[in-house]
C-alpha atoms as a PDB file:
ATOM      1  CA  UNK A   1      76.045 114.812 127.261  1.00  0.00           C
ATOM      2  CA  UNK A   2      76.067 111.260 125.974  1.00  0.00           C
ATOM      3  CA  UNK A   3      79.496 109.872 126.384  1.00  0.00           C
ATOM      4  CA  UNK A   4      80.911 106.774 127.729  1.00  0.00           C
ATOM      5  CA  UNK A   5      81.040 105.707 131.136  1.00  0.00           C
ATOM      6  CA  UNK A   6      84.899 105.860 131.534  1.00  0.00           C
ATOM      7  CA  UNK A   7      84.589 105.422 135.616  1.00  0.00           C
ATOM      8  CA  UNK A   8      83.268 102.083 134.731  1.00  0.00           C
ATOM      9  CA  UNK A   9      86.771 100.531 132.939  1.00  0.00           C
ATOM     10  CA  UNK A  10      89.297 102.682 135.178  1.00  0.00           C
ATOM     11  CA  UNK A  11      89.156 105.502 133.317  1.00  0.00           C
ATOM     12  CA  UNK A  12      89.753 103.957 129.322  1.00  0.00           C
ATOM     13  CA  UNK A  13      86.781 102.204 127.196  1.00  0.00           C
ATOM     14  CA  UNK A  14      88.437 100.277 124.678  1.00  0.00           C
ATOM     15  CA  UNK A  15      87.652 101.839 120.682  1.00  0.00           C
ATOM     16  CA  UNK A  16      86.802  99.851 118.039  1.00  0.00           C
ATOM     17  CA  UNK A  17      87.562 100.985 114.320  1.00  0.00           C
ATOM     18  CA  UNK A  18      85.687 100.287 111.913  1.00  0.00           C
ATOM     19  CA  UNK A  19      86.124 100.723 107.993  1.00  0.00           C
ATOM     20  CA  UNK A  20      82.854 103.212 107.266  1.00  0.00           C
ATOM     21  CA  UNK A  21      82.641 101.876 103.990  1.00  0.00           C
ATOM     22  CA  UNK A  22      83.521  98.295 104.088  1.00  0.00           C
ATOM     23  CA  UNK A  23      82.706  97.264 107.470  1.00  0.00           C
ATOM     24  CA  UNK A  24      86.401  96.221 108.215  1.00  0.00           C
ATOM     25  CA  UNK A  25      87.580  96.089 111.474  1.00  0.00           C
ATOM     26  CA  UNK A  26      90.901  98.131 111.723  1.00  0.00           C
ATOM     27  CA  UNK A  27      92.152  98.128 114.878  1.00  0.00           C
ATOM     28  CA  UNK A  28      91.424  98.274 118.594  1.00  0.00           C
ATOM     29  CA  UNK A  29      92.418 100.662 121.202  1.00  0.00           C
ATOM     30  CA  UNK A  30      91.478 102.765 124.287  1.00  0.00           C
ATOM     31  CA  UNK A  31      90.142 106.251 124.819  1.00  0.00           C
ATOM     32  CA  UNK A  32      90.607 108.303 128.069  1.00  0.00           C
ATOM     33  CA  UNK A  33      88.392 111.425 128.162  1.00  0.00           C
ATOM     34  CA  UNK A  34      90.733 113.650 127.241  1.00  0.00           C
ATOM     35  CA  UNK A  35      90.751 111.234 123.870  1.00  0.00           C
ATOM     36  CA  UNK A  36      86.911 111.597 123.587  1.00  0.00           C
ATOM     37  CA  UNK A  37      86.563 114.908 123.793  1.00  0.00           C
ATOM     38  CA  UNK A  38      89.398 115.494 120.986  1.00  0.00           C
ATOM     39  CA  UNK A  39      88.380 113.159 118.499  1.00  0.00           C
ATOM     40  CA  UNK A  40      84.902 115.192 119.061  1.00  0.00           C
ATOM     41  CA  UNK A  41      86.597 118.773 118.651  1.00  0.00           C
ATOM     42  CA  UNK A  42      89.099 117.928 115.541  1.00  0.00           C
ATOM     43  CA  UNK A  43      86.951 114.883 113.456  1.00  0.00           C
ATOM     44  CA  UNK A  44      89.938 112.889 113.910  1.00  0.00           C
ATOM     45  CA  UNK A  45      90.579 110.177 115.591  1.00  0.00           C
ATOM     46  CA  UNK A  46      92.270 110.054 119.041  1.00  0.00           C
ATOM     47  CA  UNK A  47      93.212 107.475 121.804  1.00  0.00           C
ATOM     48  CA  UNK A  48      94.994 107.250 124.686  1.00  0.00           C
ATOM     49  CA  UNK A  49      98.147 104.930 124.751  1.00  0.00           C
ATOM     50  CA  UNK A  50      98.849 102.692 127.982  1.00  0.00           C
ATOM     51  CA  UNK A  51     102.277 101.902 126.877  1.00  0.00           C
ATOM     52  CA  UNK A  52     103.089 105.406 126.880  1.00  0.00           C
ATOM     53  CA  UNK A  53     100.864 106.925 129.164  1.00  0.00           C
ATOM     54  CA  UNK A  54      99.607 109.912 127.123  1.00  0.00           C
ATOM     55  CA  UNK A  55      97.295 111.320 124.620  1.00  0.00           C
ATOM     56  CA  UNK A  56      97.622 109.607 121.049  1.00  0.00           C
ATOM     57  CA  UNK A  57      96.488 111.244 117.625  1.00  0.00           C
ATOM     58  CA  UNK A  58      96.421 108.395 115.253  1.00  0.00           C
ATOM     59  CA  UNK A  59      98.284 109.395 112.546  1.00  0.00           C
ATOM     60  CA  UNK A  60     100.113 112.261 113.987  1.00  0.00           C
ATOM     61  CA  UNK A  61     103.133 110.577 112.971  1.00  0.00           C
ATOM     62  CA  UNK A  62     102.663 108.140 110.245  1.00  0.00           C
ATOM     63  CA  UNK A  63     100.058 110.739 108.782  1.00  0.00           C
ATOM     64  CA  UNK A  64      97.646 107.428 108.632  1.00  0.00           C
ATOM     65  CA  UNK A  65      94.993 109.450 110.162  1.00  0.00           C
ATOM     66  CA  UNK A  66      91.325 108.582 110.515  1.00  0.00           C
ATOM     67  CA  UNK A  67      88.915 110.612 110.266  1.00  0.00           C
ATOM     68  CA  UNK A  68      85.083 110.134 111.904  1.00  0.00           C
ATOM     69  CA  UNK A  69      82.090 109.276 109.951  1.00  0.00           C
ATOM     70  CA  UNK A  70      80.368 108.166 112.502  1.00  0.00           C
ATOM     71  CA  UNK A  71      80.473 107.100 116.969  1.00  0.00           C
ATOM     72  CA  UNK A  72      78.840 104.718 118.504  1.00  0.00           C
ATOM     73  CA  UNK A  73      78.264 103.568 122.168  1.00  0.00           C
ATOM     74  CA  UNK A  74      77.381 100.109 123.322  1.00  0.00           C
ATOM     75  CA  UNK A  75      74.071  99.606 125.732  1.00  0.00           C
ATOM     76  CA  UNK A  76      76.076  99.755 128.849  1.00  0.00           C
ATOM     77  CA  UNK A  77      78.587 103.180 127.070  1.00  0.00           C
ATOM     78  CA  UNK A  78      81.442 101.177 128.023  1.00  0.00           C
ATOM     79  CA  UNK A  79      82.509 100.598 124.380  1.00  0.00           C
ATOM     80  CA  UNK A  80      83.377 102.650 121.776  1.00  0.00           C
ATOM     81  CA  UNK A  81      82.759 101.626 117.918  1.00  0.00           C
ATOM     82  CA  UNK A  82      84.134 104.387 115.546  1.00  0.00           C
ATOM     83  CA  UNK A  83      83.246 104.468 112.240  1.00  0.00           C
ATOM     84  CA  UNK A  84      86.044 105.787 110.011  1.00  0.00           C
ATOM     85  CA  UNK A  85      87.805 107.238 107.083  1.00  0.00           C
ATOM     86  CA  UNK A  86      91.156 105.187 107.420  1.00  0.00           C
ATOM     87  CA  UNK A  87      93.799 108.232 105.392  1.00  0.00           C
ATOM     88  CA  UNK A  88      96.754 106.122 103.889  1.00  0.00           C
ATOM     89  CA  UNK A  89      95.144 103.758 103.689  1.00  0.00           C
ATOM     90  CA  UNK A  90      96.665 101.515 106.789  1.00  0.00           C
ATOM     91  CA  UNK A  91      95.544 101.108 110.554  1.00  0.00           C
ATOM     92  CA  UNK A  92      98.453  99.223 111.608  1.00  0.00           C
ATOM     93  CA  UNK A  93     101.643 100.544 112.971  1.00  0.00           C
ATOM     94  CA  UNK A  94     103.226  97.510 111.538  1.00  0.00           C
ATOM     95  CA  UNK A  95     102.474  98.725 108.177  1.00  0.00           C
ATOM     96  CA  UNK A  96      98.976  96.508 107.682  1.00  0.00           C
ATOM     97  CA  UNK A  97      95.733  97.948 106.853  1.00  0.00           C
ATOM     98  CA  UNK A  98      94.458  96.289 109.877  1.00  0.00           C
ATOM     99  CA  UNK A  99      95.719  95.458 112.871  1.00  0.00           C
ATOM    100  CA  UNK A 100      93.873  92.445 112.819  1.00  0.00           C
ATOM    101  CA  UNK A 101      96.328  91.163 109.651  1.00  0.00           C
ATOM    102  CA  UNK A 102      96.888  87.379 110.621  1.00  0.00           C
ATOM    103  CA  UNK A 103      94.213  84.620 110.731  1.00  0.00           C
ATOM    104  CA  UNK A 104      94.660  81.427 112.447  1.00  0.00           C
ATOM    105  CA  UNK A 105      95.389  78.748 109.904  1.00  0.00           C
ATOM    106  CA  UNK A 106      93.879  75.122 109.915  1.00  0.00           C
ATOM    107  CA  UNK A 107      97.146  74.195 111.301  1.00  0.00           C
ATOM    108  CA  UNK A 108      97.242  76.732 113.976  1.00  0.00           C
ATOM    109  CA  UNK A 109      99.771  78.901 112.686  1.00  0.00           C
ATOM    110  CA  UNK A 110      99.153  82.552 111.564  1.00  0.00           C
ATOM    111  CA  UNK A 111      98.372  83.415 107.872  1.00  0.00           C
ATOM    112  CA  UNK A 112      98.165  87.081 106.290  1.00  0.00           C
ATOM    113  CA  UNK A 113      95.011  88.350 105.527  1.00  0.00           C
ATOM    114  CA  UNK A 114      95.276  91.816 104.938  1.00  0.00           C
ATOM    115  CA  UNK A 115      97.937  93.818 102.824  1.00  0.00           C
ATOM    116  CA  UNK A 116     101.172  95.575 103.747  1.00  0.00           C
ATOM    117  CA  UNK A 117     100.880  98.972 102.938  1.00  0.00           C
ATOM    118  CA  UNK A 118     103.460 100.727 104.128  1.00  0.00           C
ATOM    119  CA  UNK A 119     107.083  99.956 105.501  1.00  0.00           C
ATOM    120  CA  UNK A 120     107.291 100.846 109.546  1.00  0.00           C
ATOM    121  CA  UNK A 121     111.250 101.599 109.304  1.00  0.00           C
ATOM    122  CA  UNK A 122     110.222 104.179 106.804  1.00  0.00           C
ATOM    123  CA  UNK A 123     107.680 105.800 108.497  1.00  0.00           C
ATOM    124  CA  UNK A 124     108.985 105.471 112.050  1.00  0.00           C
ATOM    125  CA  UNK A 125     113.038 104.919 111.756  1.00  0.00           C
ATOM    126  CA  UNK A 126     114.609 101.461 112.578  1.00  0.00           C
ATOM    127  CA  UNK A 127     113.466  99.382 114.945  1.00  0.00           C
ATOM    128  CA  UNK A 128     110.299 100.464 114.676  1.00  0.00           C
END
């Protein structure tokens, strides 16, 4: 089966998302096999968290799923690019449609470059 080569990264590959549509980049994160194979199974996207140790569904709380258009594998299949219907329209835990929501600025400090979409105390309680 063509798969990633997890033995080569300990185990994770880190997973690009990618808007399928606009060619956005969403987020990054890692998938364990166990991630692979489920995002395979169910169409949506899973990962596996290292903060937490465990198997994450994207979405499975926030309901900001994503589902799979389309997988690819790098040269080496030690990367993941994942192609994706982003449902909720936002990637971000923090409540951004993409993780990647800050640009440098010409004077070094962050500026926001993608919307807020949602509101994280909200969705995940306070504190969140």
């Amino acid at each position: 089966m063509f798969k990633p080569d997890f033995e080569k990264g300990g185990g994770l590959v880190p997973a690009i998302a990618q808007d399928a549509a606009t060619g956005e980049v969403l987020m990054l994160a890692y998938m364990n096999e166990a991630a692979w194979e489920k995002t395979l199974e169910t169409g949506e996207v899973h990962y596996y968290s290292r903060s937490r140790n465990k198997l994450w569904h994207k979405g499975g709380t926030s309901g900001h799923t994503q589902k799979v258009k389309s997988i690819r594998l790098d040269c080496d299949r030690d990367a993941v690019v994942v192609l994706i219907e982003q449902i909720g329209g936002a990637a971000c835990h923090e409540g951004y449609r993409s993780c990647f929501f800050r640009e440098v600025g010409k004077d070094g400090e962050p500026v926001l470059c993608s919307p807020k979409v949602f509101d994280p105390e909200k969705v995940y309680g306070p504190g969140a």
